[in-house]
PDB file of N, CA and C in Angstrom:
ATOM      1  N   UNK A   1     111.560 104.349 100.535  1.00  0.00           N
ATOM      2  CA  UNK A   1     112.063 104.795  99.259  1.00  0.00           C
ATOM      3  C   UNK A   1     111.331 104.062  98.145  1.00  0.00           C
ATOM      4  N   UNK A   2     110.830 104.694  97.604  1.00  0.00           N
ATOM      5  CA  UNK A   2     110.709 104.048  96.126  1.00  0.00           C
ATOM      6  C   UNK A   2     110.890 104.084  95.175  1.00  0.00           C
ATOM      7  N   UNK A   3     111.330 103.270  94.182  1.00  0.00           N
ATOM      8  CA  UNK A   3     111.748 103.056  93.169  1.00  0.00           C
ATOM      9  C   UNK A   3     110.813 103.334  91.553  1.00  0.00           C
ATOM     10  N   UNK A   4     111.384 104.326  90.848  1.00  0.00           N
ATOM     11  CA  UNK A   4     110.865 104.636  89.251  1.00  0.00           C
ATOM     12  C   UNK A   4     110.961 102.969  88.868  1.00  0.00           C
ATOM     13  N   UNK A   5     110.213 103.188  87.577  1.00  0.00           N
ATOM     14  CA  UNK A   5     109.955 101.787  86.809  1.00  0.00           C
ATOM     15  C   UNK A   5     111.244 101.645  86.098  1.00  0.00           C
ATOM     16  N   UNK A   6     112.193 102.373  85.744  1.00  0.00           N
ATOM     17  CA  UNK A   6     113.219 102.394  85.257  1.00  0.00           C
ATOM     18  C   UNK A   6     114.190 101.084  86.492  1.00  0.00           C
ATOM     19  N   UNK A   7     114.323 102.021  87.604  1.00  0.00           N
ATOM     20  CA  UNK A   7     114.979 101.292  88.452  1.00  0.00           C
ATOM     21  C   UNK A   7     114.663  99.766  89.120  1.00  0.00           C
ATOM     22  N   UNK A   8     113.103  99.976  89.360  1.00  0.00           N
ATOM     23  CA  UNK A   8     112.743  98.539  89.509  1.00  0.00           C
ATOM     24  C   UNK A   8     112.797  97.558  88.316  1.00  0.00           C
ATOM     25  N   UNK A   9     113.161  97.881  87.185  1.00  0.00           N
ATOM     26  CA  UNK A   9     113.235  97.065  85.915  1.00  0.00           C
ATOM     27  C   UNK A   9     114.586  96.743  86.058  1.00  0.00           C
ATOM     28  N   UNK A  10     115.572  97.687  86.505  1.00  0.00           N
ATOM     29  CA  UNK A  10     117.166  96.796  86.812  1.00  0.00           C
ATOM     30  C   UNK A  10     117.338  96.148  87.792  1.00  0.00           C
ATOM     31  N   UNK A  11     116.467  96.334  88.783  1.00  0.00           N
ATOM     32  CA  UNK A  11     116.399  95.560  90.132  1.00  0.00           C
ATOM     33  C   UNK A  11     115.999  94.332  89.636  1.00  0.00           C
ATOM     34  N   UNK A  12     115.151  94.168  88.872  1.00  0.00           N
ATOM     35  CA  UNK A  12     114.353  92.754  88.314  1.00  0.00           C
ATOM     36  C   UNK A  12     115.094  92.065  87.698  1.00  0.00           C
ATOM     37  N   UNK A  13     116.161  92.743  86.773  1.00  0.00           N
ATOM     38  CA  UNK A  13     116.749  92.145  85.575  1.00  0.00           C
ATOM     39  C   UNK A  13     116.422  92.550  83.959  1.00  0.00           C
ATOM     40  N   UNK A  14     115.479  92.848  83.857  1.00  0.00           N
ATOM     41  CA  UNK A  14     115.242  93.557  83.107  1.00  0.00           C
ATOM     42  C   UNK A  14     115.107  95.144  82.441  1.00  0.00           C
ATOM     43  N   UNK A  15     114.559  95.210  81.097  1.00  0.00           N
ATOM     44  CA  UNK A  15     114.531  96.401  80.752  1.00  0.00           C
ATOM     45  C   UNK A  15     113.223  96.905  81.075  1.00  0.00           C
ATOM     46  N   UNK A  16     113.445  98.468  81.227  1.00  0.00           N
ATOM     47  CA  UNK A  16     111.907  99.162  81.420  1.00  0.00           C
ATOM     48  C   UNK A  16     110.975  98.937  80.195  1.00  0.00           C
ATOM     49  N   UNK A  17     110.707  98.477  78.858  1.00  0.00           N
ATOM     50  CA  UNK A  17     109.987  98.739  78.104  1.00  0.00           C
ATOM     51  C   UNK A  17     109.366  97.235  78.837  1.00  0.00           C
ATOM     52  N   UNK A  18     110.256  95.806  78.468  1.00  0.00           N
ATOM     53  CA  UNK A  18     110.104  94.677  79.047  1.00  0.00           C
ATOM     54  C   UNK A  18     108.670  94.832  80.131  1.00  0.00           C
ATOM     55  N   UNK A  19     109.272  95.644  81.342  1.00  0.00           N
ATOM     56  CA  UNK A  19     108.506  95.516  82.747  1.00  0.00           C
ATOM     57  C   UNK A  19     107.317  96.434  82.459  1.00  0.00           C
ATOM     58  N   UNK A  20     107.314  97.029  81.305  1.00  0.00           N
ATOM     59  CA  UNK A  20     105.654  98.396  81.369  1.00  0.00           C
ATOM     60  C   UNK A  20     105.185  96.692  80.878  1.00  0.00           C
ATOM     61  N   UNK A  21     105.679  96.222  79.828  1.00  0.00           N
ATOM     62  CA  UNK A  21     104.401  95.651  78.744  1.00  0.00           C
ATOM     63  C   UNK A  21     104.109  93.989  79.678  1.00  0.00           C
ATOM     64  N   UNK A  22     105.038  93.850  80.756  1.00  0.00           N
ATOM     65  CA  UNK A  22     104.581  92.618  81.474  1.00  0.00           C
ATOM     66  C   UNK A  22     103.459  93.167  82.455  1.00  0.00           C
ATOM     67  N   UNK A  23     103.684  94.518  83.143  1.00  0.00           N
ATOM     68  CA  UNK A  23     103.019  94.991  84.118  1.00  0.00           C
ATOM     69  C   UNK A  23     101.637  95.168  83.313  1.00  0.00           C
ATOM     70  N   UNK A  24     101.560  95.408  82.017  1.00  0.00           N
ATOM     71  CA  UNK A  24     100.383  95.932  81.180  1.00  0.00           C
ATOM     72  C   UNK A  24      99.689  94.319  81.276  1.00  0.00           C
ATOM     73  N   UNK A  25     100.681  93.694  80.621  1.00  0.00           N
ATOM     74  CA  UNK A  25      99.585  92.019  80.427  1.00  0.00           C
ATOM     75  C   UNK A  25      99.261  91.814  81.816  1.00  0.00           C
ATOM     76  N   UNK A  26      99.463  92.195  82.971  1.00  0.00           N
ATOM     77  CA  UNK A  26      99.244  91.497  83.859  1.00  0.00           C
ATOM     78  C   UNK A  26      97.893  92.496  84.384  1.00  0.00           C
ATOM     79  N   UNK A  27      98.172  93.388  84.180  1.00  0.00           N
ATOM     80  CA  UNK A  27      96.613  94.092  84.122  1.00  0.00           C
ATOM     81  C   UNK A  27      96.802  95.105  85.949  1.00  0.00           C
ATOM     82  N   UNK A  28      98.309  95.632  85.603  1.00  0.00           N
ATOM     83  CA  UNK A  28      98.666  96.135  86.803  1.00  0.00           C
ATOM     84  C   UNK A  28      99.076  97.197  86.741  1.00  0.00           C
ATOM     85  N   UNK A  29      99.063  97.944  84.992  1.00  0.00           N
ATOM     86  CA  UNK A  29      98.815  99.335  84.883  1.00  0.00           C
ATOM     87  C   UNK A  29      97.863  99.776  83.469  1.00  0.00           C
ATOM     88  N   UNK A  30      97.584 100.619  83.723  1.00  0.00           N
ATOM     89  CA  UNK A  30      96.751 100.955  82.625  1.00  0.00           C
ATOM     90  C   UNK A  30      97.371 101.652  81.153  1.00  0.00           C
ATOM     91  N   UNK A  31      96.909 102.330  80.257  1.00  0.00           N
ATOM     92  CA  UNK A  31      97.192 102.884  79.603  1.00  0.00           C
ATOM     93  C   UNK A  31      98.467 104.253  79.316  1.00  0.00           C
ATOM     94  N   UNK A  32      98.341 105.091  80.657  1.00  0.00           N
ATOM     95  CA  UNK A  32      99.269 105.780  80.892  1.00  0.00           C
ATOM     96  C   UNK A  32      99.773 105.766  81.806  1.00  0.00           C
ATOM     97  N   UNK A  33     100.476 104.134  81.714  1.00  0.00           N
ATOM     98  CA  UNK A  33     101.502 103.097  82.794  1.00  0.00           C
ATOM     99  C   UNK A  33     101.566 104.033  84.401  1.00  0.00           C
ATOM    100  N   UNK A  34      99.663 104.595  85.077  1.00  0.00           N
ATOM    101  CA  UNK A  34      99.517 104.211  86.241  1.00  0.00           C
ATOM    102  C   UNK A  34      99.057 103.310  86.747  1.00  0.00           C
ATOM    103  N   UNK A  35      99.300 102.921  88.049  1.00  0.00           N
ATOM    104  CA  UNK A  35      98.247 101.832  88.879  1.00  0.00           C
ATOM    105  C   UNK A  35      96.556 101.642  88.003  1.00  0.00           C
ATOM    106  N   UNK A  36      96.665 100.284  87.565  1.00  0.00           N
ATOM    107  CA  UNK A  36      95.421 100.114  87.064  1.00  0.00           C
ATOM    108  C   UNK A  36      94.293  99.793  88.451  1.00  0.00           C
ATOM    109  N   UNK A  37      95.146  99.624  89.436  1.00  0.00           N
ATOM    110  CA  UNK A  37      93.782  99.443  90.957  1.00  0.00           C
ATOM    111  C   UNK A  37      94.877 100.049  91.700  1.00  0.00           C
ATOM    112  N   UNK A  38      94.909 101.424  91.918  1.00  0.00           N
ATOM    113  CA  UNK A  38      95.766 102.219  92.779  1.00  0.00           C
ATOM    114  C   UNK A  38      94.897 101.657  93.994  1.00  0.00           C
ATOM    115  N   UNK A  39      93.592 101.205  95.023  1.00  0.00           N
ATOM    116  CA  UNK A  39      93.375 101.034  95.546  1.00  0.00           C
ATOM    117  C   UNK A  39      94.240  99.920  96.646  1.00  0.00           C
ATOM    118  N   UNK A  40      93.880  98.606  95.661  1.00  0.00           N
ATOM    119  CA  UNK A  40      94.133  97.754  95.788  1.00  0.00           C
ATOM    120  C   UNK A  40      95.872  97.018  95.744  1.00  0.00           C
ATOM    121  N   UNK A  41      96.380  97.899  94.805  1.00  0.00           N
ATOM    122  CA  UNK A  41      97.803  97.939  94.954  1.00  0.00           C
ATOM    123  C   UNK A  41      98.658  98.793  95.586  1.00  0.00           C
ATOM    124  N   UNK A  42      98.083  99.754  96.928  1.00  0.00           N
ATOM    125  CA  UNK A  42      98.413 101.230  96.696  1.00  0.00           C
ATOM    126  C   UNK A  42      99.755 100.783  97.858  1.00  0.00           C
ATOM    127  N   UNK A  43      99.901  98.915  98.424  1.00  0.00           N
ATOM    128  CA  UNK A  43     101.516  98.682  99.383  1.00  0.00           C
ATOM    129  C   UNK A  43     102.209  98.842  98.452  1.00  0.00           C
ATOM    130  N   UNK A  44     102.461  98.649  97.345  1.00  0.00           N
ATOM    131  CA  UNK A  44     103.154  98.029  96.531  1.00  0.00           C
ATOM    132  C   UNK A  44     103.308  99.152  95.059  1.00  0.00           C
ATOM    133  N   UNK A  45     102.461  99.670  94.613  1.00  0.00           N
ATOM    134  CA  UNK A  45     102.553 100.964  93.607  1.00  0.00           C
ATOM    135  C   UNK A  45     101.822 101.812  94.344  1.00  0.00           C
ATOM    136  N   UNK A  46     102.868 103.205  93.994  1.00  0.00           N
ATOM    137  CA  UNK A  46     102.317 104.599  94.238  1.00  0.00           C
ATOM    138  C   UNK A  46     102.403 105.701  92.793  1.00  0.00           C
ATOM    139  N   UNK A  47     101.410 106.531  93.274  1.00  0.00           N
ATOM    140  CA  UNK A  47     101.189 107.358  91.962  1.00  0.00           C
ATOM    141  C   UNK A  47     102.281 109.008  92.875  1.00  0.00           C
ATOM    142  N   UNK A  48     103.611 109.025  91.672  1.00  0.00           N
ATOM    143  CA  UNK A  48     104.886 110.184  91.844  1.00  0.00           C
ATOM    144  C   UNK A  48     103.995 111.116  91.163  1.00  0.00           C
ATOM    145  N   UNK A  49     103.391 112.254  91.955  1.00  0.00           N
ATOM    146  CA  UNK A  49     102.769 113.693  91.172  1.00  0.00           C
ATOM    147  C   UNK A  49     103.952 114.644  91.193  1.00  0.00           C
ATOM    148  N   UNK A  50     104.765 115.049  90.120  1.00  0.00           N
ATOM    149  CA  UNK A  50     105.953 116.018  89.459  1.00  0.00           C
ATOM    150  C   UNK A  50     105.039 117.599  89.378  1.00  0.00           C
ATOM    151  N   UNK A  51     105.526 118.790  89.230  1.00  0.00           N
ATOM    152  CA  UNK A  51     105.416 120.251  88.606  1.00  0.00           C
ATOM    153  C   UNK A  51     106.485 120.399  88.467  1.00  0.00           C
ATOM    154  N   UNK A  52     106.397 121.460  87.714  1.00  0.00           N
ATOM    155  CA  UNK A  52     107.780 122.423  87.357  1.00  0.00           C
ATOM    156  C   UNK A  52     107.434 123.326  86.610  1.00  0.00           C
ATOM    157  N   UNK A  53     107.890 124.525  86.351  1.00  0.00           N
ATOM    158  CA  UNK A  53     107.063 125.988  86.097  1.00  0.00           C
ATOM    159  C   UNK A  53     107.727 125.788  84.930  1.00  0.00           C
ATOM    160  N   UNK A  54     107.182 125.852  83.392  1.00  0.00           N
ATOM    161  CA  UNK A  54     107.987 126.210  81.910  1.00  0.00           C
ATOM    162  C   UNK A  54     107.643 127.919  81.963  1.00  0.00           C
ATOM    163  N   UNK A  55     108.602 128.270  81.310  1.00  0.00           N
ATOM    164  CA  UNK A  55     108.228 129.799  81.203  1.00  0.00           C
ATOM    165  C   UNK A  55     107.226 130.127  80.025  1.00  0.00           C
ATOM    166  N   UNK A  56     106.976 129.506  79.287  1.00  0.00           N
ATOM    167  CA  UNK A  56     106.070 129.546  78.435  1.00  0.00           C
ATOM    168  C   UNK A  56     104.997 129.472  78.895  1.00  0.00           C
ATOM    169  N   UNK A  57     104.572 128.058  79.230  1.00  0.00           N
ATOM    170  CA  UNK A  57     103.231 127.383  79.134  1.00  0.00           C
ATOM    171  C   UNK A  57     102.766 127.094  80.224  1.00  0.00           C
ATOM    172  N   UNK A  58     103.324 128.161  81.477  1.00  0.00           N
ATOM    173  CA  UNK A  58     103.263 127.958  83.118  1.00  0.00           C
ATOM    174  C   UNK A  58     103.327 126.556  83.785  1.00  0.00           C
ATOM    175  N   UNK A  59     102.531 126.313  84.409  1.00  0.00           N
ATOM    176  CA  UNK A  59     103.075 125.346  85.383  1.00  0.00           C
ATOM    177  C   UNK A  59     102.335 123.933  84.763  1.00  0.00           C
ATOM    178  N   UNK A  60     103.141 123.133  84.615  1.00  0.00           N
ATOM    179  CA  UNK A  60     103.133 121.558  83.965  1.00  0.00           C
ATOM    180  C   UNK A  60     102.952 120.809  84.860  1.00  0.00           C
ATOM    181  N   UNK A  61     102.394 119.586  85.045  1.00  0.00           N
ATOM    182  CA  UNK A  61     102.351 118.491  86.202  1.00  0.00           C
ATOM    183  C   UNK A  61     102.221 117.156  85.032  1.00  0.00           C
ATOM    184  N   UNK A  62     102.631 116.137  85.838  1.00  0.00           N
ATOM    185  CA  UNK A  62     102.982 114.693  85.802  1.00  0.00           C
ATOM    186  C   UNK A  62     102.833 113.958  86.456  1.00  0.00           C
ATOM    187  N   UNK A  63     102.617 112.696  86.408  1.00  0.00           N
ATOM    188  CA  UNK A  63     102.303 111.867  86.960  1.00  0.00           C
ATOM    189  C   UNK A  63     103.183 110.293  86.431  1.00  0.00           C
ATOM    190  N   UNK A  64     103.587 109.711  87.523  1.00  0.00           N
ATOM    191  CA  UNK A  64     104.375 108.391  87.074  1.00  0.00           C
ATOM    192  C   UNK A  64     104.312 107.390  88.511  1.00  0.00           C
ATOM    193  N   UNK A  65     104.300 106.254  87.873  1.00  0.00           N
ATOM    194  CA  UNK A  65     104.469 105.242  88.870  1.00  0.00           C
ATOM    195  C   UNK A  65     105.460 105.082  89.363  1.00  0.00           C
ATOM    196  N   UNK A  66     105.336 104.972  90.661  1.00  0.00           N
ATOM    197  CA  UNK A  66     106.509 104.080  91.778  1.00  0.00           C
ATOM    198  C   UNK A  66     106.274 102.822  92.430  1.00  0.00           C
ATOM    199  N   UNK A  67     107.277 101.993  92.394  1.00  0.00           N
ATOM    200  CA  UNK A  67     107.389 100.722  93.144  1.00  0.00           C
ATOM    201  C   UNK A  67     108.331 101.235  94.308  1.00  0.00           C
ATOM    202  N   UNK A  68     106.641 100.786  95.506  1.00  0.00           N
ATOM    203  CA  UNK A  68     107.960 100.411  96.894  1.00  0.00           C
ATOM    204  C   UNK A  68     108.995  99.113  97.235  1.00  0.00           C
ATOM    205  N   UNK A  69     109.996  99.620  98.172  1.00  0.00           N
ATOM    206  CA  UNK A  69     110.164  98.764  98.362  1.00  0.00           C
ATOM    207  C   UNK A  69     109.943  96.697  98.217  1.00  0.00           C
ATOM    208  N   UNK A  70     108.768  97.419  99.766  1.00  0.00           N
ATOM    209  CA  UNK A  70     108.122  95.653  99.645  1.00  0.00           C
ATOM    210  C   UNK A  70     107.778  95.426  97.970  1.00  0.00           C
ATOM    211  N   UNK A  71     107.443  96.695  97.701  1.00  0.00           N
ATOM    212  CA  UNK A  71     106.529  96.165  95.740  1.00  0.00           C
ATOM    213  C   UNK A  71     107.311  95.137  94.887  1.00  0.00           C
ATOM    214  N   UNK A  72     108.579  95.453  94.811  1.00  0.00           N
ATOM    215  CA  UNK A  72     109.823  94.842  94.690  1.00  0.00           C
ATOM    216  C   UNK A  72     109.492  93.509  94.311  1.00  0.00           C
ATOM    217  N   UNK A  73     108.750  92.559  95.271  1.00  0.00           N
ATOM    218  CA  UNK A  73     109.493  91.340  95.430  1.00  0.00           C
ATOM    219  C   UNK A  73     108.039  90.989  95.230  1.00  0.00           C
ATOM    220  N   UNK A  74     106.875  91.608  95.379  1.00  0.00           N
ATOM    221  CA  UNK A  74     105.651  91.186  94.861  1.00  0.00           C
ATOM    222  C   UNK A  74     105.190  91.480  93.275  1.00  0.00           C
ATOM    223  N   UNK A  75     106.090  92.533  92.940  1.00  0.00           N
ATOM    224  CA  UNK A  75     106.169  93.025  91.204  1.00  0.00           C
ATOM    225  C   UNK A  75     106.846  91.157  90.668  1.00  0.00           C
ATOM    226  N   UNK A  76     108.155  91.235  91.531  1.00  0.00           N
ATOM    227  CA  UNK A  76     108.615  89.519  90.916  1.00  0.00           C
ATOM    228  C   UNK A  76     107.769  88.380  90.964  1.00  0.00           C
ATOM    229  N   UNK A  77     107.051  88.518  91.820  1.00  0.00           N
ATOM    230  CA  UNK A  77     105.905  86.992  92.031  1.00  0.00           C
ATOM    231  C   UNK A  77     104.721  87.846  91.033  1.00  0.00           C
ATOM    232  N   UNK A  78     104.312  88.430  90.775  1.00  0.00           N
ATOM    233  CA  UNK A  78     102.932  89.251  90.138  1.00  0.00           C
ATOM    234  C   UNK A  78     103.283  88.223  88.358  1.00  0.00           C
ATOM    235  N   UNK A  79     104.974  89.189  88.080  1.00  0.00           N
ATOM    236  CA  UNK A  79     105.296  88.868  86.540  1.00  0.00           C
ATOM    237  C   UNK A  79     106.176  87.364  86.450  1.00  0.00           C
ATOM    238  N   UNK A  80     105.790  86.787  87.532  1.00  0.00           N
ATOM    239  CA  UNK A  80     107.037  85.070  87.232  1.00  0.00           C
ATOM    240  C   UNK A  80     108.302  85.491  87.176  1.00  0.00           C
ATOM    241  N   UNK A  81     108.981  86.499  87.895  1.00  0.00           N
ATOM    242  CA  UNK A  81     110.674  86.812  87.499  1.00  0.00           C
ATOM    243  C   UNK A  81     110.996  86.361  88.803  1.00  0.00           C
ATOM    244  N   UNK A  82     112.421  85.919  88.871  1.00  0.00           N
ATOM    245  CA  UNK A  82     113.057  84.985  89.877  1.00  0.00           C
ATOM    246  C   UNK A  82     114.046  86.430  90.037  1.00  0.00           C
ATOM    247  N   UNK A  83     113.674  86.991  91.329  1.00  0.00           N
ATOM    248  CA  UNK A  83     114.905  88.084  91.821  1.00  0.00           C
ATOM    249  C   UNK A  83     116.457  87.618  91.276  1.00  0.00           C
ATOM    250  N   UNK A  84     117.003  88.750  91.105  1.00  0.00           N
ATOM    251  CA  UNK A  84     118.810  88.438  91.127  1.00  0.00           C
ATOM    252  C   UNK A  84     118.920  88.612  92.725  1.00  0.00           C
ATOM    253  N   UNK A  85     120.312  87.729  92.994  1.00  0.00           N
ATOM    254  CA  UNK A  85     120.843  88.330  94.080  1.00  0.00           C
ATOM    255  C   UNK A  85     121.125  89.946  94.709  1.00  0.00           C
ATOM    256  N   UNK A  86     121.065  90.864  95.872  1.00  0.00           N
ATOM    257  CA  UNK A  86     121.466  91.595  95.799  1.00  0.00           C
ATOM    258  C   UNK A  86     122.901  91.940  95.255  1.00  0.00           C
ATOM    259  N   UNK A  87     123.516  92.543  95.085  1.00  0.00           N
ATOM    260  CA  UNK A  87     124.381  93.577  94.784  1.00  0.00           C
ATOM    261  C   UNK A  87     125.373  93.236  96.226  1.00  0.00           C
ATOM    262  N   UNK A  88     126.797  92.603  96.112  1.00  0.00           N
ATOM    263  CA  UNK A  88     127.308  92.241  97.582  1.00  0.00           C
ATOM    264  C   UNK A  88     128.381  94.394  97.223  1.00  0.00           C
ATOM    265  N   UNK A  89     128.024  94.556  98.962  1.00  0.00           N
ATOM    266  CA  UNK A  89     128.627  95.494  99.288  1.00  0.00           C
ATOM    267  C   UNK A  89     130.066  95.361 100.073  1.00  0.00           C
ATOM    268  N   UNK A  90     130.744  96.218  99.351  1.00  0.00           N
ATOM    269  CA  UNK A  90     132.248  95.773 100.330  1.00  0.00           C
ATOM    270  C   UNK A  90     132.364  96.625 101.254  1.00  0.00           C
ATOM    271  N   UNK A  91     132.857  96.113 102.056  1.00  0.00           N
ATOM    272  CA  UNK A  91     133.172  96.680 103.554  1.00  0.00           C
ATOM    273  C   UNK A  91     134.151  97.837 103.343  1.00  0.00           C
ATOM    274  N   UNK A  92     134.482  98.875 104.016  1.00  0.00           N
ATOM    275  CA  UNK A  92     135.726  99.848 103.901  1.00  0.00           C
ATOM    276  C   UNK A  92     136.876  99.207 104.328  1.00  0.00           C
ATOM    277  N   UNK A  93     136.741  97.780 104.799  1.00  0.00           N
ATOM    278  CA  UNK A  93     137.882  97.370 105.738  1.00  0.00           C
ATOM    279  C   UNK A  93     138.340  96.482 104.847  1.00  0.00           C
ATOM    280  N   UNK A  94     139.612  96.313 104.163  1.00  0.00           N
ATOM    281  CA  UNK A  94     140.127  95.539 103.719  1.00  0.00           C
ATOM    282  C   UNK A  94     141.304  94.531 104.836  1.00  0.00           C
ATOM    283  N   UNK A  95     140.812  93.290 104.288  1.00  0.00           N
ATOM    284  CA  UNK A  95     142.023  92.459 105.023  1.00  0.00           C
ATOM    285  C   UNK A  95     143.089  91.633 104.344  1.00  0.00           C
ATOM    286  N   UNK A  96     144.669  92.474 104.757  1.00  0.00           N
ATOM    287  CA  UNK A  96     145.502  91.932 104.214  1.00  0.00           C
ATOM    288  C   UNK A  96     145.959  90.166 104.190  1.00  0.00           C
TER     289      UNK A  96
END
């Protein structure tokens, strides 16, 4: 699964504008916040290709970055951010 920059920016702790312009200083996306070395980063960022047909102006495409998983925790060591804890999940089983 991977994660939009939106989501890996709450995973981090932060906001998405925050994580484009750290990912930008760090020289880990380019201009139109894709993989600036899709090669070289391609465990860790992937390039999301979108369509969708407008009735107007026929068929539109997009392009946006994803963080995998593993990217996660190498996006945190890349920009100096200290992970939050996960998120504790409760069990269905309550004990009286």
């Amino acid at each position: 699964m991977a994660h939009t920059l939106a989501n890996a920016a709450a995973r981090l702790g932060i906001s998405r504008p925050q994580l484009i312009k750290r990912m930008r200083a760090a020289g880990l996306l380019d201009a139109g916040n894709l993989p600036a070395h899709p090669e070289r980063d391609r465990l860790h960022l992937k390039v999301h290709e979108g369509h969708w047909y407008h009735p107007t102006l026929g068929m539109q495409y997009s392009r946006s970055t994803r963080v995998t998983r593993a990217g996660l925790h190498w996006l945190a060591a890349q920009l100096d951010i200290d992970l939050p804890p996960p998120p504790l999940e409760r069990e269905g089983r309550d004990v009286a």
